[in-house]
Protein backbone atom coordinates (compact mmCIF):
# COMPACT_ATOMS: atom_id res chain seq x y z
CA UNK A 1 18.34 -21.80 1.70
CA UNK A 2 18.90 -19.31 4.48
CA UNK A 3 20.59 -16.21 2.41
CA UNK A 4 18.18 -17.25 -1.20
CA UNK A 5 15.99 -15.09 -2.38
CA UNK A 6 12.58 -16.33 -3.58
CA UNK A 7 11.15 -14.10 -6.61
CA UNK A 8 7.62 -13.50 -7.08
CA UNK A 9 6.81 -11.48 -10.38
CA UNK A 10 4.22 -10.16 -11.81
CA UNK A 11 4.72 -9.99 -15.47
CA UNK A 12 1.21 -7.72 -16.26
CA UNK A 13 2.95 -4.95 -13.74
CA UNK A 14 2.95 -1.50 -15.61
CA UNK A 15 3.31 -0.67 -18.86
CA UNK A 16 6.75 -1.88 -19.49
CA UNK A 17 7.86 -4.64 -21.53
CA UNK A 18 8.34 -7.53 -19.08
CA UNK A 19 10.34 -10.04 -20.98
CA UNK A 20 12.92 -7.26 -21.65
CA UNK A 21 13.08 -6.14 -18.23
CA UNK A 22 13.50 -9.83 -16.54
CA UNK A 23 16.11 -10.46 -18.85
CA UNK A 24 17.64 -7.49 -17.26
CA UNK A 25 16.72 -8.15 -13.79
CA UNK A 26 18.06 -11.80 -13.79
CA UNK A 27 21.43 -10.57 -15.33
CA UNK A 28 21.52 -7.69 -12.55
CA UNK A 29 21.06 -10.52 -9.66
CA UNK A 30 23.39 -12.84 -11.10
CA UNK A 31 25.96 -9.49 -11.30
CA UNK A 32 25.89 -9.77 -7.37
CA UNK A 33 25.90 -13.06 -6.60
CA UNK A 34 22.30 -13.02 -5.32
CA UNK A 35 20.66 -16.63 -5.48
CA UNK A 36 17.37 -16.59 -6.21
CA UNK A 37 14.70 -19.11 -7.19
CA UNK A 38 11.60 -17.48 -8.61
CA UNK A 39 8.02 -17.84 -10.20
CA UNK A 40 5.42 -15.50 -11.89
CA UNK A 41 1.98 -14.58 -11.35
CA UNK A 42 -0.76 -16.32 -13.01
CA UNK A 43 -4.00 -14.85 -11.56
CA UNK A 44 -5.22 -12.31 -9.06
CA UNK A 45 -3.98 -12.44 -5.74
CA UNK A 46 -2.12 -15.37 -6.89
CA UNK A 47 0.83 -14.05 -4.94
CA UNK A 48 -0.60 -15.27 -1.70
CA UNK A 49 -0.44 -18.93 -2.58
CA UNK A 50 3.10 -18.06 -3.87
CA UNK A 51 4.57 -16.78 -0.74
CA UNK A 52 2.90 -19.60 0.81
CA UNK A 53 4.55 -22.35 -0.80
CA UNK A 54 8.08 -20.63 -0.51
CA UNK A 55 7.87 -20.62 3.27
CA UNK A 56 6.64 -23.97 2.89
CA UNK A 57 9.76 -24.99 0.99
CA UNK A 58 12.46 -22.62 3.54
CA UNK A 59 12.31 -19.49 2.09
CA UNK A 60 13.21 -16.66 4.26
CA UNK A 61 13.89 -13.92 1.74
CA UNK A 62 11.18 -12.85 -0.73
CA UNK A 63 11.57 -10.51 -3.88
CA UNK A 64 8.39 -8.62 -5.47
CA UNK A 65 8.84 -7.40 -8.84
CA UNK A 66 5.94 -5.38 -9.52
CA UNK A 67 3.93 -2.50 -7.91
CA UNK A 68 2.06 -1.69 -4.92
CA UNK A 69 -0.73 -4.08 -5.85
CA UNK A 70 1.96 -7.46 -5.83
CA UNK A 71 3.54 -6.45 -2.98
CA UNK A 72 0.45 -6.10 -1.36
CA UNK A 73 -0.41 -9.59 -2.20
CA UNK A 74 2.71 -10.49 -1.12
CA UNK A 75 2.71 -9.30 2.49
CA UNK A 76 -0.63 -11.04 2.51
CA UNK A 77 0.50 -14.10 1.79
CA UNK A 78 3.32 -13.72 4.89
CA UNK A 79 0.79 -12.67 7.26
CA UNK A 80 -1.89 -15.46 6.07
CA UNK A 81 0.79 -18.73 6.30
CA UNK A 82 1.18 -20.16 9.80
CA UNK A 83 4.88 -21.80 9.78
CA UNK A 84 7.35 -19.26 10.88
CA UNK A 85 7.22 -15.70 12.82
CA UNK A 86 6.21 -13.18 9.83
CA UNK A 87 9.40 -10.90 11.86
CA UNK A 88 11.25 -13.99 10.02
CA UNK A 89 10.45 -12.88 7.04
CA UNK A 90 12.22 -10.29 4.59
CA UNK A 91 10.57 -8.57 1.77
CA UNK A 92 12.64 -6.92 -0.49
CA UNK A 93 11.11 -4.78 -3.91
CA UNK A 94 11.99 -4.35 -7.20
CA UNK A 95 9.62 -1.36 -8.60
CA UNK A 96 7.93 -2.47 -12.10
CA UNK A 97 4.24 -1.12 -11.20
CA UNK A 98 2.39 2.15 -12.39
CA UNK A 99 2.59 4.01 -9.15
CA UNK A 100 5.04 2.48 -6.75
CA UNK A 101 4.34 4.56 -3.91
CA UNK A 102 5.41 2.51 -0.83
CA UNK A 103 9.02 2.63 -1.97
CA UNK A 104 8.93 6.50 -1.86
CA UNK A 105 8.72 6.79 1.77
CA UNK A 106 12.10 4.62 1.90
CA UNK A 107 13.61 6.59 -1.23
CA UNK A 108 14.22 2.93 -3.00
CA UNK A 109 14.41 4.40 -6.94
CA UNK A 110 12.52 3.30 -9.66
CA UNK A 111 15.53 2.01 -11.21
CA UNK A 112 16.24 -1.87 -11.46
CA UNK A 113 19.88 -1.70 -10.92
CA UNK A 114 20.04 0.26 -8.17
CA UNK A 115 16.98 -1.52 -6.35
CA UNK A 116 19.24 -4.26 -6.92
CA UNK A 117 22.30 -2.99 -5.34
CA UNK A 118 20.03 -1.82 -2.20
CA UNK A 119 19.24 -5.93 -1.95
CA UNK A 120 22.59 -6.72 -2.32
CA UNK A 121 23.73 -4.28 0.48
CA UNK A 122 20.52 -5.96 2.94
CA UNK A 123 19.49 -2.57 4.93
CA UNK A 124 16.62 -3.83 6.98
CA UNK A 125 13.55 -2.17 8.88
CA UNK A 126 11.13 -4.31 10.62
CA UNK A 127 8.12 -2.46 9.84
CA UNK A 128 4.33 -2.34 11.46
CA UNK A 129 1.65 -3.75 9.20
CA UNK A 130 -2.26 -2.62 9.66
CA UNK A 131 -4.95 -5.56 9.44
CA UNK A 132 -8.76 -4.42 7.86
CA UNK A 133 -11.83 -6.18 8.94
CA UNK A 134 -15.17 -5.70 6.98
CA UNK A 135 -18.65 -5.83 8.12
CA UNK A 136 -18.61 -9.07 6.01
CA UNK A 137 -15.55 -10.07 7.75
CA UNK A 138 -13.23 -10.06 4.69
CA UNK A 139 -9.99 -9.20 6.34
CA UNK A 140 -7.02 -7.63 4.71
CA UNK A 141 -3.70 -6.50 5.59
CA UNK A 142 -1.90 -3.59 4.44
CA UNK A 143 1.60 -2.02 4.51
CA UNK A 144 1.30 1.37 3.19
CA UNK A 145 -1.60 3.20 3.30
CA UNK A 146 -5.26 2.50 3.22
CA UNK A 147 -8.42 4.36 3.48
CA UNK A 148 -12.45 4.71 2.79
CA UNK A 149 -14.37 6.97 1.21
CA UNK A 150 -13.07 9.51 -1.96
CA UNK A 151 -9.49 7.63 -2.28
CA UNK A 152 -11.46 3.97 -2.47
CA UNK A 153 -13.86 5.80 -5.10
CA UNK A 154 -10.60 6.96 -6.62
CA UNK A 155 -8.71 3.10 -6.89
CA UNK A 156 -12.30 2.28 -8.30
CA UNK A 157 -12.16 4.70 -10.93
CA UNK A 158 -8.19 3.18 -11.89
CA UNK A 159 -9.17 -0.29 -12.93
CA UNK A 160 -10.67 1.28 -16.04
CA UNK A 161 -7.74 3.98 -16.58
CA UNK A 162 -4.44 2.30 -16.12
CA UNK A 163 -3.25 2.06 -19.54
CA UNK A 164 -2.54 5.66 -18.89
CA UNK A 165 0.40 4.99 -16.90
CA UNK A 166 0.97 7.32 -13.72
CA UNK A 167 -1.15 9.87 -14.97
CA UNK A 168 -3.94 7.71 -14.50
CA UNK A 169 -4.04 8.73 -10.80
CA UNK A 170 -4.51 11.96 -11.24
CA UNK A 171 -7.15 11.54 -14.03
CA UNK A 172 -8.96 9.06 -11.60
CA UNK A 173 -8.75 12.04 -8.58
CA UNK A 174 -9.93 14.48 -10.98
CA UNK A 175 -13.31 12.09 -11.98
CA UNK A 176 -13.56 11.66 -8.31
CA UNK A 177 -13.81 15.40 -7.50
CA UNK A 178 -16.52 15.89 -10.30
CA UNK A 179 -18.40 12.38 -9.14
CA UNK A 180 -17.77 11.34 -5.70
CA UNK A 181 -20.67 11.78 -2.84
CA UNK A 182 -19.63 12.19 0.62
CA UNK A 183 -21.17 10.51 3.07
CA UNK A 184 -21.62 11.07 7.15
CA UNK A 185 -18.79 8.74 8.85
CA UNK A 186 -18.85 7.88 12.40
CA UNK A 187 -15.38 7.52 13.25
CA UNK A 188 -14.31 5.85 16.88
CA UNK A 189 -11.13 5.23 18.39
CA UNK A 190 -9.26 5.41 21.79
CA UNK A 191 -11.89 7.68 23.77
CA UNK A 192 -13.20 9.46 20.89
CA UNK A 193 -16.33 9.24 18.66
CA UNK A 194 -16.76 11.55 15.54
CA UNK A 195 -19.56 12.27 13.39
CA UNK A 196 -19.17 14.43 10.38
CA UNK A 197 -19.91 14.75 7.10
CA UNK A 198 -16.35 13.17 5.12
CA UNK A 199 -14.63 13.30 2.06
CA UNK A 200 -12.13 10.49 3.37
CA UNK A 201 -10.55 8.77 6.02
CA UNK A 202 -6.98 7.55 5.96
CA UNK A 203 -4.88 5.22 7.88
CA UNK A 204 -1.24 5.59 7.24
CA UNK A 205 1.71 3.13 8.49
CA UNK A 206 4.03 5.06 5.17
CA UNK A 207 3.51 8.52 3.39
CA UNK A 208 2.58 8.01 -0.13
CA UNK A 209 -0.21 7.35 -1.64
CA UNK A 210 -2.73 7.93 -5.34
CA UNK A 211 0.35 8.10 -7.58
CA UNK A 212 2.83 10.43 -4.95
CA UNK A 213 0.04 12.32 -2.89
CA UNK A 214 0.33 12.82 1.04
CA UNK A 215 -2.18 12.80 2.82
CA UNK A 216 -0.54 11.64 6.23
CA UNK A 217 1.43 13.69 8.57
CA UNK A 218 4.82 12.83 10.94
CA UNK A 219 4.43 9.15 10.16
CA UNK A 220 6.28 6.19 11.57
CA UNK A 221 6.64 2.83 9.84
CA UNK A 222 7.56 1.20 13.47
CA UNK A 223 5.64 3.01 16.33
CA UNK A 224 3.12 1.18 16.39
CA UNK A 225 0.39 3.65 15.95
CA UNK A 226 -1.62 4.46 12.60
CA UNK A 227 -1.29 8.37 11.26
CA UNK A 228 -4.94 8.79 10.94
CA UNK A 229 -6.14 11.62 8.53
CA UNK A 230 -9.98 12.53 8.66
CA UNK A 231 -10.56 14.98 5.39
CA UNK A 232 -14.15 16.50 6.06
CA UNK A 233 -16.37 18.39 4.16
CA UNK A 234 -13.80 19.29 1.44
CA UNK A 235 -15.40 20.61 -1.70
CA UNK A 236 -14.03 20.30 -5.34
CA UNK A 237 -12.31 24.03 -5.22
CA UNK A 238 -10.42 23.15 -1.99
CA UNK A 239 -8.67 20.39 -3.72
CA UNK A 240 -8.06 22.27 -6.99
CA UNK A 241 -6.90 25.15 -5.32
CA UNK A 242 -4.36 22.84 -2.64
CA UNK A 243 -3.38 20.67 -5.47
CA UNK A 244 0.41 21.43 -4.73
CA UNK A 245 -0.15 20.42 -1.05
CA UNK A 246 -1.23 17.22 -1.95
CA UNK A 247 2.07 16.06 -3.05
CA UNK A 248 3.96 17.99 -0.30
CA UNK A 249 1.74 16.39 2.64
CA UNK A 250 0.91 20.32 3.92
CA UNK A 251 -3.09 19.52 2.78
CA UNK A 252 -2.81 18.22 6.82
CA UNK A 253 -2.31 21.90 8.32
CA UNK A 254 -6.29 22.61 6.11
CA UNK A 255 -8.78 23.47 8.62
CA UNK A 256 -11.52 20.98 7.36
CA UNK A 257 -8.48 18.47 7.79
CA UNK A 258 -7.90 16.89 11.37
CA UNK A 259 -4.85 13.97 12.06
CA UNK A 260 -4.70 11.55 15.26
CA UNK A 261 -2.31 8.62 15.86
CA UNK A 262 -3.81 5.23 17.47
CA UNK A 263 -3.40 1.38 17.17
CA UNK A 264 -7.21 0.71 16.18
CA UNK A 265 -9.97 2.86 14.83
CA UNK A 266 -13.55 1.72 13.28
CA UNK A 267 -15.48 3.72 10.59
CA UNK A 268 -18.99 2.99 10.03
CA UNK A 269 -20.10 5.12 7.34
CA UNK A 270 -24.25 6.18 8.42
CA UNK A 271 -25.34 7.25 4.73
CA UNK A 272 -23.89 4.93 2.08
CA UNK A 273 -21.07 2.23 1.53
CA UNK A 274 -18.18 3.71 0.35
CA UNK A 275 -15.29 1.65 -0.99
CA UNK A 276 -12.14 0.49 1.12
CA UNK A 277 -8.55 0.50 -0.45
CA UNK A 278 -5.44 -0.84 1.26
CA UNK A 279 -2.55 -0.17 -0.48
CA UNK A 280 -4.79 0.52 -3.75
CA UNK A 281 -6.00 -2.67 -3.62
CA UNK A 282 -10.31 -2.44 -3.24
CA UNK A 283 -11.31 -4.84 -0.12
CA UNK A 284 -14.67 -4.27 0.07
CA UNK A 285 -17.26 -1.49 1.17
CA UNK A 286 -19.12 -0.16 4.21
CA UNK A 287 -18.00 -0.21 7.95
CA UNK A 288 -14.43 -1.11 8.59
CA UNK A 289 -12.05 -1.90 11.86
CA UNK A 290 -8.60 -0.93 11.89
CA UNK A 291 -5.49 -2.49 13.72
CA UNK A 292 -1.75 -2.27 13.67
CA UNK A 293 0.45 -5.51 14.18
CA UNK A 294 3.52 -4.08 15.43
CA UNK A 295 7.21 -4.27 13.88
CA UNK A 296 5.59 -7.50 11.85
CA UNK A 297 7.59 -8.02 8.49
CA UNK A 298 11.29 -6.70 7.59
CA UNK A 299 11.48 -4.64 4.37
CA UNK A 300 15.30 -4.02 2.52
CA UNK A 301 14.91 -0.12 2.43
CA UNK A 302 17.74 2.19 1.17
C-alpha cells in the first residue's frame, strides 16, 4: 500500500460541478496508472478523521481535492494522528477550491490534468508547518499563511460571500477597509516586544494569500523560520492607492509596513479580540502563540 494514493475530496469545494469533475479526475488517475483508494467529505473538518483512518489502514500518500480550506484539514489530520513520523507522510493537491492560493507559491496550475501529471512525476519538498495556540488553547496548524487582525476580519466577511467565486476575496477586503477597527497589538518574539497600533499581523511559511495577495517577503517553505509581516496603522487610501502591490508582494517595502523572520512569535491584542485565520480557515480570536515545526510534511510541488 506503499506507492497508493489515498483521496480525500471535498465535493462542496468551489463552484464547479463536482460529479463532472470526479468523473474526470478518476479517468485522469487511472490514465497514469496511479492507485488510489478514496472517500469524500461529509462535514466540517471531517477531513481530520479521514486522514486519520488512512494512516490507520497504511496509507502513506494522501490526495486533497479541494481548496485551501480541505487541505488545511488535511494537514491537520497528519499532524493530529500519532502512528507514523508526519515527514512519512506525502500530501499531494488537486486544486477544486475558490482561491487555491498555497499551490501558487509552487506554480501547481489550476488545471486537473496537469496537477495530475505533477503526481504522477512525484517532485517532493518536505516543507515546515506553523502550529497556533489560543488563549483558550484551541490549537491549529497551518501550512500556508495565517494571520490576526484585518485578514481574519476579512475570512469572516467570506463565509457569507463565496458564491461569488474568486472575486469574493476582493469584495470581502474591500468591506474590510470600509468596516474593520484596528486595534493596539503587542507583538513579542526573539528579543523584541512591539506595541503599536495594527491593521494586521502575518505569519508566512508560503506567499499567497486572500485570493493571490502577498503580503510576505523572501519566504522559505523549509528554513525553519516564519516571514513575519506587521502592517501598522494603514488607513483605507493606503490600500486603495497600493492595490497593485498587494498582488506583487512590494506592499512590504511601505513604511507603515515592517517584516522579521523567527521560529515563534505571540500577539496579544490590548484593545479588542480580533479574529485568527490559518490558511483561511477562522481558529478563534484574541491572543495567539506562534511556532514552526520544521521540514514536517512532504508536499508533490511542480
Amino acid at each position: 500500500m506503499s506507492n497508493s494514493w489515498f483521496i480525500i475530496a471535498n465535493p462542496t469545494s468551489g463552484n464547479r460541478n463536482f460529479s463532472k469533475q470526479w468523473e474526470e479526475i478518476q479517468q485522469l488517475l487511472n490514465n497514469k496508472k496511479i492507485d488510489f483508494s478514496f472517500a469524500f467529505t461529509q462535514f466540517s473538518k471531517h477531513e481530520i478523521e479521514l486522514v486519520d483512518k488512512a494512516i490507520q489502514n497504511g496509507f502513506r500518500n494522501i490526495i486533497s481535492v479541494g481548496g485551501d480550506g480541505t487541505l488545511h484539514n488535511v494537514v491537520n489530520g497528519i499532524m493530529l494522528q500519532r502512528y507514523v513520523k508526519t515527514s512519512d507522510i506525502t500530501i499531494a493537491v488537486i486544486p477544486q477550491g475558490t482561491g487555491n492560493d498555497w499551490i501558487k507559491t509552487y506554480n501547481i496550475p489550476n488545471n486537473l490534468a496537469k496537477a495530475v501529471e505533477i503526481i504522477h512525476q512525484k517532485k517532493t519538498i518536505l516543507q515546515d508547518i506553523g502550529v497556533l495556540k489560543t488563549d483558550n488553547n484551541t490549537v491549529s496548524y497551518f501550512n500556508n499563511v495565517a494571520g490576526l487582525g484585518y485578514d481574519g476580519y476579512i475570512v469572516n466577511k467570506l463565509k457569507t460571500l463565496k458564491r461569488f467565486g474568486s472575486i469574493a476575496y476582493l469584495l470581502s477586503g474591500l468591506a474590510g477597509l470600509l468596516l474593520y477597527k484596528k486595534s493596539v497589538f503587542k507583538i513579542i518574539f526573539d528579543d523584541k516586544v512591539i506595541e503599536t497600533n495594527c491593521l494586521m499581523t502575518i505569519f508566512g511559511i508560503c506567499k499567497f494569500s486572500g485570493g493571490g495577495m502577498q503580503f510576505t517577503k523572501n519566504v522559505n517553505s523549509t528554513d525553519g523560520l516564519f516571514d513575519v509581516t506587521i502592517a501598522k496603522n494603514l488607513h483605507l487610501l493606503d490600500l486603495v492607492f497600493n492595490l497593485p502591490k498587494l498582488y506583487s508582494g512590494k506592499i512590504v517595502h511601505h513604511k507603515k509596513i515592517e517584516t522579521y523572520k523567527t521560529k515563534e512569535i505571540t500577539v496579544i491584542p490590548q484593545t479588542t479580540k480580533p479574529f485568527i485565520q490559518a490558511d483561511g480557515e477562522l481558529i478563534g480570536t484574541g491572543k495567539v502563540t506562534v511556532k514552526i515545526i520544521e521540514k514536517a510534511i512532504n508536499f508533490i510541488i511542480n
